[in-house]
C-alpha atoms as a PDB file:
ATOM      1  CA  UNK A   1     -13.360   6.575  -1.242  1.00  0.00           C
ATOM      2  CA  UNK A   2     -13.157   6.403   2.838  1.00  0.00           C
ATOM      3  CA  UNK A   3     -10.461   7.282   4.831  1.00  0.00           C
ATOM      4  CA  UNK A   4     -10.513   5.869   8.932  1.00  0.00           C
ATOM      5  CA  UNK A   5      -7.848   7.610  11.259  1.00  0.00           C
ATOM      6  CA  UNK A   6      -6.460   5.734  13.600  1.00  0.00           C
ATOM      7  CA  UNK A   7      -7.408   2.871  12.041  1.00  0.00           C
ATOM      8  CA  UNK A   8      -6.013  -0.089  14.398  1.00  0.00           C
ATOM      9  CA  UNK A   9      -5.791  -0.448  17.944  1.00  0.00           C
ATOM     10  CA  UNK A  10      -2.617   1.725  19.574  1.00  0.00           C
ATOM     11  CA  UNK A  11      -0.836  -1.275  20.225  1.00  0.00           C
ATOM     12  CA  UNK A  12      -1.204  -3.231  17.535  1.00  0.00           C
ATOM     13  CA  UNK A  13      -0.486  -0.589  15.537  1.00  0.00           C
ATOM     14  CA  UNK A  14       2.474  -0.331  16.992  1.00  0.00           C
ATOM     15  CA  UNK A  15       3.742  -3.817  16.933  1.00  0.00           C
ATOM     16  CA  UNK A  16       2.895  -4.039  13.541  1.00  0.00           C
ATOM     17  CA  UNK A  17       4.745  -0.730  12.621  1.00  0.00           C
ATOM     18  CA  UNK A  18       7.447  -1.764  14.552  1.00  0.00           C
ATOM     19  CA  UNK A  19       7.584  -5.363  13.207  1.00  0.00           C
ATOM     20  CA  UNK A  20       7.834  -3.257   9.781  1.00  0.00           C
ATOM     21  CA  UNK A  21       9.957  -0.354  10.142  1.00  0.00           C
ATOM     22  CA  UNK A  22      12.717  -1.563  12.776  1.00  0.00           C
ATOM     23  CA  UNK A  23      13.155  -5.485  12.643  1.00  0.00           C
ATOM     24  CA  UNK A  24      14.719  -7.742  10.773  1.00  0.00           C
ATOM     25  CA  UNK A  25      11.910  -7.780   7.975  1.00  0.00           C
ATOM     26  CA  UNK A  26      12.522  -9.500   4.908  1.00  0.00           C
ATOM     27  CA  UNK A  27      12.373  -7.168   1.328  1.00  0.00           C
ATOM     28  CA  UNK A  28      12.311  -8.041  -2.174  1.00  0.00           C
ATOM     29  CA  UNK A  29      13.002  -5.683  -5.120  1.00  0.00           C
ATOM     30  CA  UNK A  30       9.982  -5.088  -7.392  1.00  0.00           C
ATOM     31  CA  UNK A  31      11.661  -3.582 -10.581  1.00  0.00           C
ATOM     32  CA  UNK A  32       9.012  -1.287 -11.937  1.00  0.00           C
ATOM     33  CA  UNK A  33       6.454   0.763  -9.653  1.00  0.00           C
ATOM     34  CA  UNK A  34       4.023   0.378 -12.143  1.00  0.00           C
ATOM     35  CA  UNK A  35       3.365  -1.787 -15.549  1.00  0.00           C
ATOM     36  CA  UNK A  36       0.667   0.784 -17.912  1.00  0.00           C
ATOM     37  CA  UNK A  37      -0.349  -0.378 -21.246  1.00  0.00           C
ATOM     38  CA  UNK A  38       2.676  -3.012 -21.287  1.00  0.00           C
ATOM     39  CA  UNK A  39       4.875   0.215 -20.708  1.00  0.00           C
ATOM     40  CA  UNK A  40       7.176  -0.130 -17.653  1.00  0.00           C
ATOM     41  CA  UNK A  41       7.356   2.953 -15.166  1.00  0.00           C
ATOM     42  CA  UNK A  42      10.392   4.849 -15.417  1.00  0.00           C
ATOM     43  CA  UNK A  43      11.886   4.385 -12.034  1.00  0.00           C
ATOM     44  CA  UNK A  44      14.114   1.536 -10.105  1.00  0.00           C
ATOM     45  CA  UNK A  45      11.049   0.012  -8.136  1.00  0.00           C
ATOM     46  CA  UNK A  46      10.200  -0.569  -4.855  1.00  0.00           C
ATOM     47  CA  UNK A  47      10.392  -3.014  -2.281  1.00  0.00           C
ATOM     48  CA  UNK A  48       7.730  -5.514  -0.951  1.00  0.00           C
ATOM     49  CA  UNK A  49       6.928  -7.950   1.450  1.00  0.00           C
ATOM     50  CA  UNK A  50       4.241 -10.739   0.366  1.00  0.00           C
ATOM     51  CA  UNK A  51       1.643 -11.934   3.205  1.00  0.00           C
ATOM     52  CA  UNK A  52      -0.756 -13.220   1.061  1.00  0.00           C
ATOM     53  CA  UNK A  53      -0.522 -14.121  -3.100  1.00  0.00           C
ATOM     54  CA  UNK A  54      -1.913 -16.656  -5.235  1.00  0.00           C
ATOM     55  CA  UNK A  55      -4.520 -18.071  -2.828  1.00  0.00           C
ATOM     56  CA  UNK A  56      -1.999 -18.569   0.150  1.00  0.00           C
ATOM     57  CA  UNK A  57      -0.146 -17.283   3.418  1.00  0.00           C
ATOM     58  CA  UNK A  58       3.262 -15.938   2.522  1.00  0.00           C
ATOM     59  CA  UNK A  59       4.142 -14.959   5.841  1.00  0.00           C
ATOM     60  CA  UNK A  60       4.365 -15.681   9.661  1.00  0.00           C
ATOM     61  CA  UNK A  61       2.720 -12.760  10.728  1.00  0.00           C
ATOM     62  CA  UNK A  62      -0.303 -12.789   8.958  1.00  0.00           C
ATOM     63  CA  UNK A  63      -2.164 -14.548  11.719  1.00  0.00           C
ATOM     64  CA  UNK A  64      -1.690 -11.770  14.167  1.00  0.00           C
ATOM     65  CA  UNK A  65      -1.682  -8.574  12.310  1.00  0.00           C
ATOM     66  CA  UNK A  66      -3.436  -8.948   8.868  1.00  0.00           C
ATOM     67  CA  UNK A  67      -6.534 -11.287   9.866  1.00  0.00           C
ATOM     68  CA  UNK A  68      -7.753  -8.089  12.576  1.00  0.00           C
ATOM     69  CA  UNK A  69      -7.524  -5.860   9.525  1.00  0.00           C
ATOM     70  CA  UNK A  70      -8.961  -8.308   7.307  1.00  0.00           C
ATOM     71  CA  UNK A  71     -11.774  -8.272   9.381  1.00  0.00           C
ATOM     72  CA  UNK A  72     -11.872  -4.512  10.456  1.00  0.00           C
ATOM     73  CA  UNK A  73     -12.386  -4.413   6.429  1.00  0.00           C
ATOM     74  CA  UNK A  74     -15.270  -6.515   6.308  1.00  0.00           C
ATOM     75  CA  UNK A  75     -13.217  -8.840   3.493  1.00  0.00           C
ATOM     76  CA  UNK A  76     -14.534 -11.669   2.000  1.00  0.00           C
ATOM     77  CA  UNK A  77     -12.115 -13.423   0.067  1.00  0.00           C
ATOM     78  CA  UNK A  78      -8.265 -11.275  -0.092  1.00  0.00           C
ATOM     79  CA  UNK A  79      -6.339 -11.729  -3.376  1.00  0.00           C
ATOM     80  CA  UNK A  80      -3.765  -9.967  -2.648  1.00  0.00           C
ATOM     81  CA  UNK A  81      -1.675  -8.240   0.297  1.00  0.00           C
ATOM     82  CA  UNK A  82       1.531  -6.967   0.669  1.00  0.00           C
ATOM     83  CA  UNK A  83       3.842  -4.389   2.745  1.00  0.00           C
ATOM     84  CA  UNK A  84       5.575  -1.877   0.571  1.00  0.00           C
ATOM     85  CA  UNK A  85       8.796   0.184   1.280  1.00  0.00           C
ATOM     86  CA  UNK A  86       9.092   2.830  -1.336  1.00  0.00           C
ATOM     87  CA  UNK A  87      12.975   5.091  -1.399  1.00  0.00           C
ATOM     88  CA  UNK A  88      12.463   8.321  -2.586  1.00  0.00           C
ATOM     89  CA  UNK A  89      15.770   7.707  -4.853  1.00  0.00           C
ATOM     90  CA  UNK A  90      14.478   5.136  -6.633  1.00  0.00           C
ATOM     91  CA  UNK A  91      12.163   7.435  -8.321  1.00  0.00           C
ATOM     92  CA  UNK A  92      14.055   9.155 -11.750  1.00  0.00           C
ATOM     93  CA  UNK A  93      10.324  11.405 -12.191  1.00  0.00           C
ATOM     94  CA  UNK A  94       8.641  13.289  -9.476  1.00  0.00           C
ATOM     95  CA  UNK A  95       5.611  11.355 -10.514  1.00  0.00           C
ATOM     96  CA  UNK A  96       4.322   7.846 -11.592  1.00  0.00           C
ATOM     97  CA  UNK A  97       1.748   6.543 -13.743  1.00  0.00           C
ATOM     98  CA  UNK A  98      -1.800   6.167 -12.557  1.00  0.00           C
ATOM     99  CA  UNK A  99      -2.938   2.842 -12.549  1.00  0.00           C
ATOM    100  CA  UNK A 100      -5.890   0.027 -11.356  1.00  0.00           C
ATOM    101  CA  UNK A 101      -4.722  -3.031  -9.229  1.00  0.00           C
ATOM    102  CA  UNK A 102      -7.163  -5.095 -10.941  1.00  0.00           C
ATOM    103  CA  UNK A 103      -9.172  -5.162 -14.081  1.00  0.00           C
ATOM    104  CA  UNK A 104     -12.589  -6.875 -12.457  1.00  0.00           C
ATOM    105  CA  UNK A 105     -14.204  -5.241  -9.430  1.00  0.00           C
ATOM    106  CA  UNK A 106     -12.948  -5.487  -5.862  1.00  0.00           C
ATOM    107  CA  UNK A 107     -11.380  -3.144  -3.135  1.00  0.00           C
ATOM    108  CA  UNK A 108      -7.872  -1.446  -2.270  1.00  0.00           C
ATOM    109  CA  UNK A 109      -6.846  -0.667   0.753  1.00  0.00           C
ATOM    110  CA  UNK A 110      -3.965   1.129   1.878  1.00  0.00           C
ATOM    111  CA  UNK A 111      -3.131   1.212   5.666  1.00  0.00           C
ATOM    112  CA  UNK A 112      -0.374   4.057   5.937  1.00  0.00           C
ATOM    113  CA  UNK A 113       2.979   2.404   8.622  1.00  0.00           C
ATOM    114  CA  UNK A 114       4.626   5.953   8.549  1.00  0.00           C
ATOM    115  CA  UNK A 115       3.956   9.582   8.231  1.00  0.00           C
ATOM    116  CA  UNK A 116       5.890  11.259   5.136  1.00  0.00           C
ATOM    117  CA  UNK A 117       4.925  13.833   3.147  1.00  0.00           C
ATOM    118  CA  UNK A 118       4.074  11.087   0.777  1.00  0.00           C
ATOM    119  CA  UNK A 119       0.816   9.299  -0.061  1.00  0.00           C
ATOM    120  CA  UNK A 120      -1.828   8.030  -2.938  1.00  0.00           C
ATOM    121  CA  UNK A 121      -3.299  10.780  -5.194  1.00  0.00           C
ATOM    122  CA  UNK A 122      -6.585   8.992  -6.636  1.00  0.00           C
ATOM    123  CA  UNK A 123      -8.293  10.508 -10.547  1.00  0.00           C
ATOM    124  CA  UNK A 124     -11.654  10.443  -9.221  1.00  0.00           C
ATOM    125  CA  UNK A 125     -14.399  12.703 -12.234  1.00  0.00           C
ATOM    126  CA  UNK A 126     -11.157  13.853 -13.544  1.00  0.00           C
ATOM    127  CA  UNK A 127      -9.851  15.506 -10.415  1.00  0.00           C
ATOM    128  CA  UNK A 128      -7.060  14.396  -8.190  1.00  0.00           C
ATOM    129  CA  UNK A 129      -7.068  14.318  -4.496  1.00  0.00           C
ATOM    130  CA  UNK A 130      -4.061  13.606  -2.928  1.00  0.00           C
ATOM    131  CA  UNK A 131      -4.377  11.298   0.217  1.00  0.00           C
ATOM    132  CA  UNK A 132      -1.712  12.142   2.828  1.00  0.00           C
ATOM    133  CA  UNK A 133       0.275   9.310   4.037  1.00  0.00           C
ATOM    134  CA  UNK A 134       0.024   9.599   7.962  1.00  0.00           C
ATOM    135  CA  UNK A 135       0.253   6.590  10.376  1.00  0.00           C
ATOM    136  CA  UNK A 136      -2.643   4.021  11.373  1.00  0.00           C
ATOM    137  CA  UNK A 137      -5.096   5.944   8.083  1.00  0.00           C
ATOM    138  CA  UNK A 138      -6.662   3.247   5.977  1.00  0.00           C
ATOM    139  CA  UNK A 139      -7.626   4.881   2.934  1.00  0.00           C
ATOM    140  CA  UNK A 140     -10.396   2.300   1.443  1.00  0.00           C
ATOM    141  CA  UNK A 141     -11.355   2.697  -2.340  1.00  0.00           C
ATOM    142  CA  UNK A 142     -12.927   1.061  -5.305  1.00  0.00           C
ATOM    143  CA  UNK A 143     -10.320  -1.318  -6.975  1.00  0.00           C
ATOM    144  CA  UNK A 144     -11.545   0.613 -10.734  1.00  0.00           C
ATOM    145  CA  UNK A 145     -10.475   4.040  -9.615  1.00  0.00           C
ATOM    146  CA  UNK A 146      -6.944   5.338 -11.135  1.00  0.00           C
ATOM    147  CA  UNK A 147      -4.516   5.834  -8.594  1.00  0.00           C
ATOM    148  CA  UNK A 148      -0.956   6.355  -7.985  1.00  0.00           C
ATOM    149  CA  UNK A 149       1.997   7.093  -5.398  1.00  0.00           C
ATOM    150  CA  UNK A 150       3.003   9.900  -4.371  1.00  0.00           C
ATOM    151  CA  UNK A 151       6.468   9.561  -3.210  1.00  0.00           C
ATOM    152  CA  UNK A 152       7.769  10.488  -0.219  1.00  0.00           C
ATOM    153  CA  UNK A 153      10.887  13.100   0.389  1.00  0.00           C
ATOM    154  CA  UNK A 154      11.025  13.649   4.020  1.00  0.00           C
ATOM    155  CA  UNK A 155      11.411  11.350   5.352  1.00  0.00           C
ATOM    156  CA  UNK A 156      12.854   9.222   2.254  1.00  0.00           C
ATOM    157  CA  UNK A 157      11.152   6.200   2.772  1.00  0.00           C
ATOM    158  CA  UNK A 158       7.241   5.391   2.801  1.00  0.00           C
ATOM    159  CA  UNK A 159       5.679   2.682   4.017  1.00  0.00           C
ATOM    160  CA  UNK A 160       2.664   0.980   3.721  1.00  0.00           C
ATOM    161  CA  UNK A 161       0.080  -2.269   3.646  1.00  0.00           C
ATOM    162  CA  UNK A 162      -1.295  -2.605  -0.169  1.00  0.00           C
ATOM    163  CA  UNK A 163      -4.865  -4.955   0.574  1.00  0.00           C
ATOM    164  CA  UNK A 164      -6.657  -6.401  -2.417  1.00  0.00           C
ATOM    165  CA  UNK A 165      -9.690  -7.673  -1.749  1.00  0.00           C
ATOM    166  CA  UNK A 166     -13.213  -8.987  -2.050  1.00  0.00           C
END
């Protein structure tokens, strides 16, 4: 696990978050958080923004702000990445289930858009360590470790980049 503060450049950080948080940014409804052992997650989802899936550019943007942090991450090949916008009321538990993106190895990154007092707890030798979601931190990780969300109350609604990757 590595975390990197201030992860982008001020200003593109910026744009980016603002591009994000405030504009007119298109959302689609994920209905489970998280799919364990063919068990759904007991919650009402979370939203998500697609800029790259299936071996292809989903989005406008991903010229300017995900090919600097693309290569900031030293990727290879991405196979997946996506901006998610998590309510706090969509979550019935206090907690999710821990999960791996991906069965074969790669890497997860997380690039935090907002400060809450959300963020990823990771099971790493049986522990958990909690990973505060504050703005511009890219937490980087193996794809194999368990992780989860942990949601956000204040203020209700986390956001973040989600990077799969080789």
């Amino acid at each position: 696990m590595k975390i990197i503060e201030n992860f982008l450049d001020k200003s593109l950080f910026k744009e980016l978050q603002k591009l994000i948080m405030q504009s007119e940014f298109s959302w689609f409804q994920r209905k489970n958080t998280t799919l364990i052992d063919n068990k759904v997650s007991e919650d009402l989802g979370y939203f998500t923004h697609s800029f790259f899936n299936n071996n292809q550019i989903n989005c406008s943007h991903y010229d300017k702000f995900i090919i600097p942090i693309l290569t900031k991450l030293n990727c290879h090949a991405p196979i997946q990445i996506r901006a998610n916008l998590s309510p706090s009321v969509f979550f019935i538990k206090d907690e999710i289930a821990f999960h791996t993106d991906y069965k074969y190895p790669c890497k997860t990154s997380i690039l935090y858009v907002n400060t809450c007092n959300g963020g990823t707890e990771l099971k790493i030798n049986n522990e958990i360590q909690l990973v505060k979601a504050e703005e511009n931190k890219m937490l980087i990780f193996d794809s194999s470790i368990e992780h989860r969300s942990a949601i956000s109350k204040k203020p209700e609604f986390k956001y973040l980049i989600n990077f799969n990757y080789f």
